[in-house]
C-alpha atoms as a PDB file:
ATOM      1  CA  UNK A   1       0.000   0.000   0.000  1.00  0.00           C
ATOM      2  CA  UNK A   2       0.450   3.544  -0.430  1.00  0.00           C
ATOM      3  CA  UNK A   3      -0.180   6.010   2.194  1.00  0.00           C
ATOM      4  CA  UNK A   4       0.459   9.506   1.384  1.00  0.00           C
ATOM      5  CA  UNK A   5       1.813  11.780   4.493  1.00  0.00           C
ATOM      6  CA  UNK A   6       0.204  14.677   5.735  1.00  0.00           C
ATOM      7  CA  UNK A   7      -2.724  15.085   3.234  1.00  0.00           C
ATOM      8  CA  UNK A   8      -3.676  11.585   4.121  1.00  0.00           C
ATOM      9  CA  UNK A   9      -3.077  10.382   0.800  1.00  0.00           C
ATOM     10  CA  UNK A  10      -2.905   6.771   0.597  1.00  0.00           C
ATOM     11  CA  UNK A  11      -1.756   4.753  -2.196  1.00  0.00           C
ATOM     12  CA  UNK A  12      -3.421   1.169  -1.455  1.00  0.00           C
ATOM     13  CA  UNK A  13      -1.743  -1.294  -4.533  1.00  0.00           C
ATOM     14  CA  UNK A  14      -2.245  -4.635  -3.832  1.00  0.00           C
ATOM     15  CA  UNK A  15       0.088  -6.877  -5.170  1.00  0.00           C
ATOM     16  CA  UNK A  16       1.221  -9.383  -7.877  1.00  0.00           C
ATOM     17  CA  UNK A  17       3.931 -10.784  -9.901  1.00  0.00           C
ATOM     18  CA  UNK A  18       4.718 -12.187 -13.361  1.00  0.00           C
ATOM     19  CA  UNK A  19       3.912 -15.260 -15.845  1.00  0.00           C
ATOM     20  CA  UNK A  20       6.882 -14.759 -18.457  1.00  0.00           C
ATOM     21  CA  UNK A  21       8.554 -12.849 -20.682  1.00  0.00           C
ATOM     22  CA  UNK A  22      10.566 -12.930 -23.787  1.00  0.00           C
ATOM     23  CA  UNK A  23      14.340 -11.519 -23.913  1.00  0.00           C
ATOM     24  CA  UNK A  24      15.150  -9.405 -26.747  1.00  0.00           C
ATOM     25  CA  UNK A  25      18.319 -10.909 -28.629  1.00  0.00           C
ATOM     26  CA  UNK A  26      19.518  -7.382 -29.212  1.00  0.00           C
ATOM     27  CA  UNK A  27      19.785  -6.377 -25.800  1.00  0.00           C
ATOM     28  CA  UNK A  28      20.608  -7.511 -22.414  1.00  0.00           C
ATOM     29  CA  UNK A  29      17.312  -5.694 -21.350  1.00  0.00           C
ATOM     30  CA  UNK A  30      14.219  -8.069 -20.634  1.00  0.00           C
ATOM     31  CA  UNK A  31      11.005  -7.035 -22.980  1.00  0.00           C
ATOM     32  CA  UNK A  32       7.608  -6.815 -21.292  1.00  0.00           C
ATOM     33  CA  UNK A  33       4.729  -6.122 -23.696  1.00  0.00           C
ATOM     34  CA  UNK A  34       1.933  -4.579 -22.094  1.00  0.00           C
ATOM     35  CA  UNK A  35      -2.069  -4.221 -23.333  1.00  0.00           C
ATOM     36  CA  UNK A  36      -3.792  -1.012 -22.003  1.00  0.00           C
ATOM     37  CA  UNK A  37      -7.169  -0.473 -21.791  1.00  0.00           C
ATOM     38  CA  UNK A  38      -8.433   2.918 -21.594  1.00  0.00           C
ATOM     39  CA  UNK A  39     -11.420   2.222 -19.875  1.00  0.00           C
ATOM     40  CA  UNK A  40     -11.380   5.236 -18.102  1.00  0.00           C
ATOM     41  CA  UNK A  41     -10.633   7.764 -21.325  1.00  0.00           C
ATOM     42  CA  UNK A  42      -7.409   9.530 -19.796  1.00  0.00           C
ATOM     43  CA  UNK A  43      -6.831  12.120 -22.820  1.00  0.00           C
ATOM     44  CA  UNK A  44      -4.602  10.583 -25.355  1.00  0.00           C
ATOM     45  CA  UNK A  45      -1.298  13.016 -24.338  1.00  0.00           C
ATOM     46  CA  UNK A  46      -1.358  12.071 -20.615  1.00  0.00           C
ATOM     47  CA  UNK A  47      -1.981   8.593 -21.091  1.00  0.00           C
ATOM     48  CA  UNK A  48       1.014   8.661 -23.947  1.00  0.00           C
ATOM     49  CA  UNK A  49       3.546  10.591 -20.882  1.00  0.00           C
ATOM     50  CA  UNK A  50       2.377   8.260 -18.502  1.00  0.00           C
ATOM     51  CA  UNK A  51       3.565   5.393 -20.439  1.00  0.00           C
ATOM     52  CA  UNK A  52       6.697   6.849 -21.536  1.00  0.00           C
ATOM     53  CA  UNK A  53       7.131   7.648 -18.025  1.00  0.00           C
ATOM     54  CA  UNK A  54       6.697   4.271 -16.500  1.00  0.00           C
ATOM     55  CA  UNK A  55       8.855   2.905 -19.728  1.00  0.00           C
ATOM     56  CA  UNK A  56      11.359   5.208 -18.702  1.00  0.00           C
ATOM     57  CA  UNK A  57      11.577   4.277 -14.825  1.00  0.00           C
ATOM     58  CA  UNK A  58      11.516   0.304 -16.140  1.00  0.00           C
ATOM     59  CA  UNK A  59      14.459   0.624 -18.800  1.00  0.00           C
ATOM     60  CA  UNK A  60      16.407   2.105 -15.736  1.00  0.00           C
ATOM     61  CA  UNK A  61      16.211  -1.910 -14.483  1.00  0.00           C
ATOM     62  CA  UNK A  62      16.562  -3.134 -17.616  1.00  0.00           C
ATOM     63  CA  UNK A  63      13.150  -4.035 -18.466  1.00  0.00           C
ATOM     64  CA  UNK A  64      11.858  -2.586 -21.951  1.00  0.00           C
ATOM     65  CA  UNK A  65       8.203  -2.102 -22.151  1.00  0.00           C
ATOM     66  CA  UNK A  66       6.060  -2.251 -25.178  1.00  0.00           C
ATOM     67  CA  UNK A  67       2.770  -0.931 -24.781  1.00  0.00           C
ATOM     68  CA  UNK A  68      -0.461  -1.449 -26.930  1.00  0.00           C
ATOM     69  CA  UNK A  69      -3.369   0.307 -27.075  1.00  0.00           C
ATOM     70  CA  UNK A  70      -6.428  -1.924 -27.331  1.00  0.00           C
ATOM     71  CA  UNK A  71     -10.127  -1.356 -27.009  1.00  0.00           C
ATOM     72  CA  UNK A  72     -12.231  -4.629 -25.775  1.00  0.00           C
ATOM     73  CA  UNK A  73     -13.203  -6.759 -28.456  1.00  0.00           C
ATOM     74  CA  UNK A  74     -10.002  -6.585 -30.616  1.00  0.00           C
ATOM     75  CA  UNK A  75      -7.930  -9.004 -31.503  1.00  0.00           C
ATOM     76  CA  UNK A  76      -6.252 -11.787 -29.285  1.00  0.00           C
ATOM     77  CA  UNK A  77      -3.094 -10.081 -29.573  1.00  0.00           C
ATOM     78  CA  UNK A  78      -4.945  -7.730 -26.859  1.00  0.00           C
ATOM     79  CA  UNK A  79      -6.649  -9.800 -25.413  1.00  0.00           C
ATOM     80  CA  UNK A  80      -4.437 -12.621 -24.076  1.00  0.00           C
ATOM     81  CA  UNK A  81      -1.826 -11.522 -21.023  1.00  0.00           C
ATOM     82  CA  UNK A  82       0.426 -14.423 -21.141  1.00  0.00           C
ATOM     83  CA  UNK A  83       4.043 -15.446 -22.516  1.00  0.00           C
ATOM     84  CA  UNK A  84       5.726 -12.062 -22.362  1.00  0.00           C
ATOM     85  CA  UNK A  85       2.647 -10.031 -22.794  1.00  0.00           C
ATOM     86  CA  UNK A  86       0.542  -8.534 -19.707  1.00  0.00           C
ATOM     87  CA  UNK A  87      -2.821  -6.364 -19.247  1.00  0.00           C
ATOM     88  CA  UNK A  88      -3.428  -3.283 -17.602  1.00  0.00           C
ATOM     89  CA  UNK A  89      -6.669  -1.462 -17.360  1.00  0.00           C
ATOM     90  CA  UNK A  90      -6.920   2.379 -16.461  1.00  0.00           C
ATOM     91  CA  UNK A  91     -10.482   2.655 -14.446  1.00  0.00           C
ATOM     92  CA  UNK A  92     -12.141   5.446 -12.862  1.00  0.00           C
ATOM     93  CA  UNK A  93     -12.100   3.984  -9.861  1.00  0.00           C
ATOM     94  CA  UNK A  94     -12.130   0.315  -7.836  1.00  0.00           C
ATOM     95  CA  UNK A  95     -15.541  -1.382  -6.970  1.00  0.00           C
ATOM     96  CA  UNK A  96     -14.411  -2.636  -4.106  1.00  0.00           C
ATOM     97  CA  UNK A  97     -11.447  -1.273  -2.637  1.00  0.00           C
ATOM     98  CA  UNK A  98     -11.706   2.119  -0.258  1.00  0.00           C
ATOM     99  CA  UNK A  99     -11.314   5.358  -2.300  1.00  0.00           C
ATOM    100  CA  UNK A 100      -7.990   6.034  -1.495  1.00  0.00           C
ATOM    101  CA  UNK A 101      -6.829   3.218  -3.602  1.00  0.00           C
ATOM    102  CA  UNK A 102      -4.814   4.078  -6.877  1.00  0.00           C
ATOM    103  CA  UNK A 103      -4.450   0.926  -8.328  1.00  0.00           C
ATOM    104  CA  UNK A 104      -4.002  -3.489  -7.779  1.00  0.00           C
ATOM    105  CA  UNK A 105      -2.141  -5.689  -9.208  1.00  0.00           C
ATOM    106  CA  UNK A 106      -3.533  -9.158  -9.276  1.00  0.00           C
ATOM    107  CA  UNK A 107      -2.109 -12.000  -8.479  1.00  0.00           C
ATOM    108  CA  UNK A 108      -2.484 -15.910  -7.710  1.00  0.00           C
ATOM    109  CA  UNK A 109      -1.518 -18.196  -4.538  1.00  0.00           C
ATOM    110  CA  UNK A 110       1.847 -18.858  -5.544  1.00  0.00           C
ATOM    111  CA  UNK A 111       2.335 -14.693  -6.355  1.00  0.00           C
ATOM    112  CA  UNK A 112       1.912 -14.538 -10.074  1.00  0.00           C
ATOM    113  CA  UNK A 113      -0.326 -12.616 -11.932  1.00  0.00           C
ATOM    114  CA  UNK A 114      -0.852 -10.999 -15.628  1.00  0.00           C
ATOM    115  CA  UNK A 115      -2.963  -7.591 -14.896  1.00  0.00           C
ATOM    116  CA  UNK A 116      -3.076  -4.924 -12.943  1.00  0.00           C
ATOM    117  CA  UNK A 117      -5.482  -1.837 -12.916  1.00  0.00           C
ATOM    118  CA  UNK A 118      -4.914   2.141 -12.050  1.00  0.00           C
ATOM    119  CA  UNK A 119      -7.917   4.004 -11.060  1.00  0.00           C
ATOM    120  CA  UNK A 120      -7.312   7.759 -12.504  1.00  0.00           C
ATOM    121  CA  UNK A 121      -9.874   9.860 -10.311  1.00  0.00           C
ATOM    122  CA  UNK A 122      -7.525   9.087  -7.400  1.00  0.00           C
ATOM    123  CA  UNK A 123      -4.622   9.923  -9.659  1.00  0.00           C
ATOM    124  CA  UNK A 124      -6.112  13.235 -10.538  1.00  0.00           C
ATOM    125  CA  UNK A 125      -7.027  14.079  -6.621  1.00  0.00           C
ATOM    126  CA  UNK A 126      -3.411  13.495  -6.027  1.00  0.00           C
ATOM    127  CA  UNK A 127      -2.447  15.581  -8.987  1.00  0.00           C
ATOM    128  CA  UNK A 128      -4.370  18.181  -7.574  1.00  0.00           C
ATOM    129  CA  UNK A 129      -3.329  18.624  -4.542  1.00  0.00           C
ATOM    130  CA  UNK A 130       0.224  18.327  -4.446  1.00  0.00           C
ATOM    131  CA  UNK A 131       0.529  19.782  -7.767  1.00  0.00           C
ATOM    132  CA  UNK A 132       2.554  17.057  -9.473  1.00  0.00           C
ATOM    133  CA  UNK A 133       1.844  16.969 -12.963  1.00  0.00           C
ATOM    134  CA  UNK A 134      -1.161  13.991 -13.993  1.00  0.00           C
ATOM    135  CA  UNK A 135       1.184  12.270 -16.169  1.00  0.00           C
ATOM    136  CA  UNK A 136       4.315  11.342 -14.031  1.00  0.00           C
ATOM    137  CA  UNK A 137       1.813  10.311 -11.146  1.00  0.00           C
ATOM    138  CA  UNK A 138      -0.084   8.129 -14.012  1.00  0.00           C
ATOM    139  CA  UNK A 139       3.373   6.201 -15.650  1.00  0.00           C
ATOM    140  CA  UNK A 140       4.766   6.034 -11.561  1.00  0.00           C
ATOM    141  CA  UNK A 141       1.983   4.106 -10.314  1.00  0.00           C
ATOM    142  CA  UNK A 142       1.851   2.573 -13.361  1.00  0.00           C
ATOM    143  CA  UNK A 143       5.931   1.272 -12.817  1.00  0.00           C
ATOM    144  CA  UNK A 144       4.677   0.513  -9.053  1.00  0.00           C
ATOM    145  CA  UNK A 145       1.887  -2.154 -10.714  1.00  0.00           C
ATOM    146  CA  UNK A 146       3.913  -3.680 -13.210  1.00  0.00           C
ATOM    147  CA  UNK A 147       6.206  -4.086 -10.473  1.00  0.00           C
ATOM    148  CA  UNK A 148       4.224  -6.301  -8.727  1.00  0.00           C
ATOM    149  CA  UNK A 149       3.495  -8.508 -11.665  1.00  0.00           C
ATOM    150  CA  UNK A 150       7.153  -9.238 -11.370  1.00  0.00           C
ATOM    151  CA  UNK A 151       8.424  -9.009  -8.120  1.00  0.00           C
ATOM    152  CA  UNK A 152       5.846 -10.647  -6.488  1.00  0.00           C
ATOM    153  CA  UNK A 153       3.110 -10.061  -3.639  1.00  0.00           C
ATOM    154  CA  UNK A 154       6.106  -9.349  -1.005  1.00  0.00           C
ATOM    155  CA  UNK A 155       7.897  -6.331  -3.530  1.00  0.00           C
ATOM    156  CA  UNK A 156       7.451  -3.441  -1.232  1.00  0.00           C
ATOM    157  CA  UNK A 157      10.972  -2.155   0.250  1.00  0.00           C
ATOM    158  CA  UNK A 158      12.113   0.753   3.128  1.00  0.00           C
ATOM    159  CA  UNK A 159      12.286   3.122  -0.213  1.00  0.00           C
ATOM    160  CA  UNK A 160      12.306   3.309  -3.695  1.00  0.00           C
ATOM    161  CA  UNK A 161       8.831   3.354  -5.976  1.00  0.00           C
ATOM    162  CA  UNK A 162       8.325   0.063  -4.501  1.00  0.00           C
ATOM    163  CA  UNK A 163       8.027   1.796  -0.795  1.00  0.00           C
ATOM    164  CA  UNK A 164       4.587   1.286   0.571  1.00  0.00           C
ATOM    165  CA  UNK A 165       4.224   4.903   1.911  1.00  0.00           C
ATOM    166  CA  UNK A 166       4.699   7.866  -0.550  1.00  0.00           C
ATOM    167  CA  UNK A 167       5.195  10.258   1.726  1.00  0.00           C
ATOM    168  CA  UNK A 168       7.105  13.966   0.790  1.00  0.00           C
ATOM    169  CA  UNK A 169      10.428  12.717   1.062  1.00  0.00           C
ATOM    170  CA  UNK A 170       8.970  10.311  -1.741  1.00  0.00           C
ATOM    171  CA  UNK A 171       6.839  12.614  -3.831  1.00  0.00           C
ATOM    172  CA  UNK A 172      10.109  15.188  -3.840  1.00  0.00           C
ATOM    173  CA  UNK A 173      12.158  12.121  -5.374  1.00  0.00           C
ATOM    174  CA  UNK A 174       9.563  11.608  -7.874  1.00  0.00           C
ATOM    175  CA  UNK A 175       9.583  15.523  -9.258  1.00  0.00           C
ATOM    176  CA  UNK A 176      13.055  15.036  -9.675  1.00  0.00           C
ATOM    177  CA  UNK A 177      12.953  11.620 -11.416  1.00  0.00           C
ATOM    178  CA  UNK A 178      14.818  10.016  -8.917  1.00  0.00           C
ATOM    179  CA  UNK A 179      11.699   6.977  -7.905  1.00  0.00           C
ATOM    180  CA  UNK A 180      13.027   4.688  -8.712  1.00  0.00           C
ATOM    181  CA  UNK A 181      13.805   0.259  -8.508  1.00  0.00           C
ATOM    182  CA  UNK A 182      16.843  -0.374  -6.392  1.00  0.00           C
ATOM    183  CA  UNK A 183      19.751  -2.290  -7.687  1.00  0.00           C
ATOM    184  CA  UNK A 184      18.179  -5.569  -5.833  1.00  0.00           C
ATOM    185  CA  UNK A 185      15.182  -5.219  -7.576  1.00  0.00           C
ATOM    186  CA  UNK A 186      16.150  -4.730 -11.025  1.00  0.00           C
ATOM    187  CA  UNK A 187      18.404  -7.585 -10.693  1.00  0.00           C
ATOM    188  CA  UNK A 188      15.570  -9.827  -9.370  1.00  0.00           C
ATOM    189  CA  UNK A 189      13.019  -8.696 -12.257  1.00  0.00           C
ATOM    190  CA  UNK A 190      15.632  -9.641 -15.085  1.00  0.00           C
ATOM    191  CA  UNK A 191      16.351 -13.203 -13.674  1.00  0.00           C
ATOM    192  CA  UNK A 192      12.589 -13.868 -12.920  1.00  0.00           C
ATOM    193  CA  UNK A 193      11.666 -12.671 -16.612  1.00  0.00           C
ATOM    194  CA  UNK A 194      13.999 -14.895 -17.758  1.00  0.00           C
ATOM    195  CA  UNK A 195      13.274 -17.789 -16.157  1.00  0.00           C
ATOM    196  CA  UNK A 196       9.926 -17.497 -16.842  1.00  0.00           C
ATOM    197  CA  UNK A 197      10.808 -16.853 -20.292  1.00  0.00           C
ATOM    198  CA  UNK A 198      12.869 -20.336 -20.564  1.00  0.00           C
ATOM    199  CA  UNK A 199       9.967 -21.974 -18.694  1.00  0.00           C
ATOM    200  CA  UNK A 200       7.316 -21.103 -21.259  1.00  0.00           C
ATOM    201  CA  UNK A 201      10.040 -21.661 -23.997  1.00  0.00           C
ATOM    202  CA  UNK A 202      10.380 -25.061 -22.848  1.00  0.00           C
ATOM    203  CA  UNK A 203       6.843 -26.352 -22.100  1.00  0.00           C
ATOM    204  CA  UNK A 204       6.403 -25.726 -25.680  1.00  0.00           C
ATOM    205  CA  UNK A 205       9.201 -28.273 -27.441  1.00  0.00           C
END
C-alpha cells in the first residue's frame, strides 16, 4: 500500500507478480509487452507521458516495455496476457477497494499474476493537490503495478517506488525523477523474466 503523508493520501496497490517474458536478442534488457485499456478515457497526451514515463523508470532496471493500445473486443493479440505479454486497465475507480486506492495488481496463490489496474480519479485528486503533474503520477503508479506482476506479492521495500508509503520525502524524489527500482530489484526482475521466459520456452518443445 500507499499512504500519502500529511494530506492523508494513501496509495493502497495490492500486489502481484509475473507469468513470463521474452528476452530481446539485441539487448541484455528483458522485454515486457503490455495491453492497455483505456477504460477510463485519460486524454490521449497524458496517457502517452504516462507510459513513456513508466517505460522510462523500467528501462532504468533493464526491463523494456512495449505498450499497446487496445479497445475490448479486438484481436487476441490484446486480449491474451500471457508469454511475455501482460494487461493493464486504467479505471475510474475500484468497486471494491476504499477510495484512497490508486491501483491493484492481481495475483495468484503462488504470487503470479498478468494484470493490474490504475484508477485515474484518485490519480487526478493526487495531482491536484500536491501539484505534481497527472502524467508522471499516471506512468509512476503505473511502474509501481507492473512491479508487482514481477516481483511478487512481497515487492514493497524501506524506499524506492516500490516503498509502501509515498510520503514527501517520496513525492520530492519523484519531481526530480529520482523513484526509482533499487539495484536488488532490477536484478531480481531480469532473472525472474527470464526464467519465466525459458519456462514457457520449454513447455512448448
Amino acid at each position: 500500500m500507499f499512504r500519502g503523508y500529511r494530506c492523508g493520501f494513501l496509495l493502497a496497490l495490492l500486489c502481484v507478480s509475473c507469468r513470463s517474458l521474452a528476452e530481446d536478442k539485441g539487448s541484455t534488457n528483458v522485454r515486457w509487452v503490455v495491453s492497455v485499456f483505456n477504460d477510463a478515457e485519460v486524454d490521449a497526451v497524458s496517457l502517452a507521458r504516462g507510459e513513456g514515463k513508466a517505460a522510462k523508470i523500467l528501462r532504468r532496471a533493464h526491463v523494456d516495455l512495449t505498450f499497446l493500445e487496445c479497445k475490448h473486443g479486438e484481436s487476441a493479440r490484446c486480449l491474451q496476457p500471457d508469454d511475455g505479454h501482460f494487461s493493464l486497465r486504467v479505471v475510474r475507480r475500484s468497486q471494491n477497494l476504499r477510495s484512497e486506492a490508486f491501483g491493484v495488481a492481481f495475483l495468484d496463490e503462488v504470487g503470479h499474476g498478468t494484470q493490474a489496474d490504475v484508477f485515474f480519479d484518485e490519480v487526478q485528486r493526487l495531482s491536484a493537490n500536491t501539484k505534481v503533474d497527472v502524467s508522471e503520477l499516471l506512468g509512476h503508479v503505473i511502474a509501481h503495478e507492473l512491479g508487482h506482476l514481477i516481483l511478487g506479492s512481497h515487492a514493497h521495500s524501506a524506499s524506492g517506488i516500490m516503498s509502501p508509503r509515498w510520503e514527501a520525502a517520496e513525492l520530492n524524489q519523484l519531481v526530480k525523477g529520482n523513484l526509482l527500482f533499487n539495484p536488488e530489484q532490477g536484478e531480481v526482475m531480469q532473472k525472474r523474466m527470464r526464467t519465466m521466459a525459458a519456462f514457457e520456452a520449454a513447455s512448448l518443445r
